[in-house]
Protein backbone atom coordinates (compact mmCIF):
# COMPACT_ATOMS: atom_id res chain seq x y z
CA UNK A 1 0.00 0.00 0.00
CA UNK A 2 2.82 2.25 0.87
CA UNK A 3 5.96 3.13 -1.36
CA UNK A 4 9.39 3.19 0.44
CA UNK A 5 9.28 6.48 -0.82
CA UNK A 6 6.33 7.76 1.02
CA UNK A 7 7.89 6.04 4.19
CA UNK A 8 10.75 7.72 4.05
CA UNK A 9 9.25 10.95 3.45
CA UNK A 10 7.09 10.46 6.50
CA UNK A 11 9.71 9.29 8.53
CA UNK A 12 12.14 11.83 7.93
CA UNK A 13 8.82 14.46 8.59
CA UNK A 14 8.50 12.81 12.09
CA UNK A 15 12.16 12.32 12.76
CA UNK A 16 12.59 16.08 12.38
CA UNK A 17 8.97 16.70 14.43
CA UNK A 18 10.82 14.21 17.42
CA UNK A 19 14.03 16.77 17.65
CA UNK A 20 11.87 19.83 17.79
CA UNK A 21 10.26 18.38 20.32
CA UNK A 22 12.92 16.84 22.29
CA UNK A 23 15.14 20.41 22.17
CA UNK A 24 11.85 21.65 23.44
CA UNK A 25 11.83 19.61 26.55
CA UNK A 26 15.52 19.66 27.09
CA UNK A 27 14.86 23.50 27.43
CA UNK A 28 12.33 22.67 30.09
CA UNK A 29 14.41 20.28 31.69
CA UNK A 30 17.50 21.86 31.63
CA UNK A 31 16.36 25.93 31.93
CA UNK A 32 15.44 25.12 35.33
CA UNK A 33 18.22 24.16 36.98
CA UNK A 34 20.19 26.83 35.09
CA UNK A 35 18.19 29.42 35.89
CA UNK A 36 19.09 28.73 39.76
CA UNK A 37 22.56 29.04 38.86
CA UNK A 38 22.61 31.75 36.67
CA UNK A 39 19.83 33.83 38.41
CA UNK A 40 19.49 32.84 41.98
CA UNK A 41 17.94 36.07 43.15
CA UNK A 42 15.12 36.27 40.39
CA UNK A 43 14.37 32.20 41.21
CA UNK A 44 13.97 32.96 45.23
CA UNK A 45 11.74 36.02 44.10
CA UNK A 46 7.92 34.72 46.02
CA UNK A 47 5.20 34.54 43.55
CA UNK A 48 1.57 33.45 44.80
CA UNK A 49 3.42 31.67 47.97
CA UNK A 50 6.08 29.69 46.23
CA UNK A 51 9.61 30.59 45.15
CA UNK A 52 9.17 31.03 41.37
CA UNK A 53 11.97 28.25 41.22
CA UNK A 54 9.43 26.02 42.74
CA UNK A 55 6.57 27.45 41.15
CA UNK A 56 7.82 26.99 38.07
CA UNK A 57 9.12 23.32 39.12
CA UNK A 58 5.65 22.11 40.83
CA UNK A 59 3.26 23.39 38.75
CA UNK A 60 4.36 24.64 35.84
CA UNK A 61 6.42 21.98 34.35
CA UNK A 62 3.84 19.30 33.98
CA UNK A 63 1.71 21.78 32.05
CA UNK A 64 4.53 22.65 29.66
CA UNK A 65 5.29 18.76 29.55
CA UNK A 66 1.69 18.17 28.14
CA UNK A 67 2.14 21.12 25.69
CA UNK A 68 4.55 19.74 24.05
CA UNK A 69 3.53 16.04 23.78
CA UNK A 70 0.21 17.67 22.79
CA UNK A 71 2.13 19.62 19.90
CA UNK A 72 3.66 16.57 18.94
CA UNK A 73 0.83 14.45 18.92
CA UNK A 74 -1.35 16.87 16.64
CA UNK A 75 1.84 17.52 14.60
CA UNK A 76 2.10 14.10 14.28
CA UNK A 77 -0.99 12.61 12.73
CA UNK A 78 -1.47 15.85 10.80
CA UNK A 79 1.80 14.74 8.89
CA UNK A 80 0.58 11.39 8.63
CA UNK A 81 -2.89 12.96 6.58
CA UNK A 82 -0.58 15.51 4.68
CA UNK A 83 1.45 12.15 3.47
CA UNK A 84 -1.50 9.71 2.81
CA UNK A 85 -3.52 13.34 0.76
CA UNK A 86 -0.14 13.65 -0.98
CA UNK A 87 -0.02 10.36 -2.42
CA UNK A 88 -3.79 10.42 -3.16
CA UNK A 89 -3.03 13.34 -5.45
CA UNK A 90 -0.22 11.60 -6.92
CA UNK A 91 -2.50 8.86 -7.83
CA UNK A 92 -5.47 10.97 -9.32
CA UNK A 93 -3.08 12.94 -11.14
CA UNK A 94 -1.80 9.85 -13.22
């Protein structure tokens, strides 16, 4: 049903979505603990009760977590229905 072609194509699509995705999170992951490092003052600052090092830690990360395996998710199966449209077009065109 599938060419290698059109498998390649999609997996090269998705292979680049996965590394936009994963930079995304390392910046999550990572700009946390840097942030303490590089700006312990503005992290200790209180915001609604919480240090914003924690507020950003307890409640903020999951959210951001779930943004982008949201984004990747939709990104996902909408290149998945560009590929499969693209080679129905291919087909009604020859």
């Amino acid at each position: 049903m599938h060419s290698e072609v059109f498998l390649h194509t999609l997996m090269r699509r998705q292979l680049k979505l996965s590394i936009v995705c994963a930079a995304a999170f390392l910046v999550v992951l990572l700009g946390l603990p840097l942030a303490n490092y590089f700006a312990p003052r503005l992290m200790a600052t209180r915001v609604a009760g919480f240090t914003l090092s924690w507020l950003l830690l307890g409640v903020l990360f999951f959210p951001a977590v779930w943004a982008i395996s949201w984004y990747f998710i939709r990104r996902s199966i909408w290149l998945e229905t560009d590929e499969v449209e693209q080679v129905k077009k291919g087909r009604a065109e020859q």
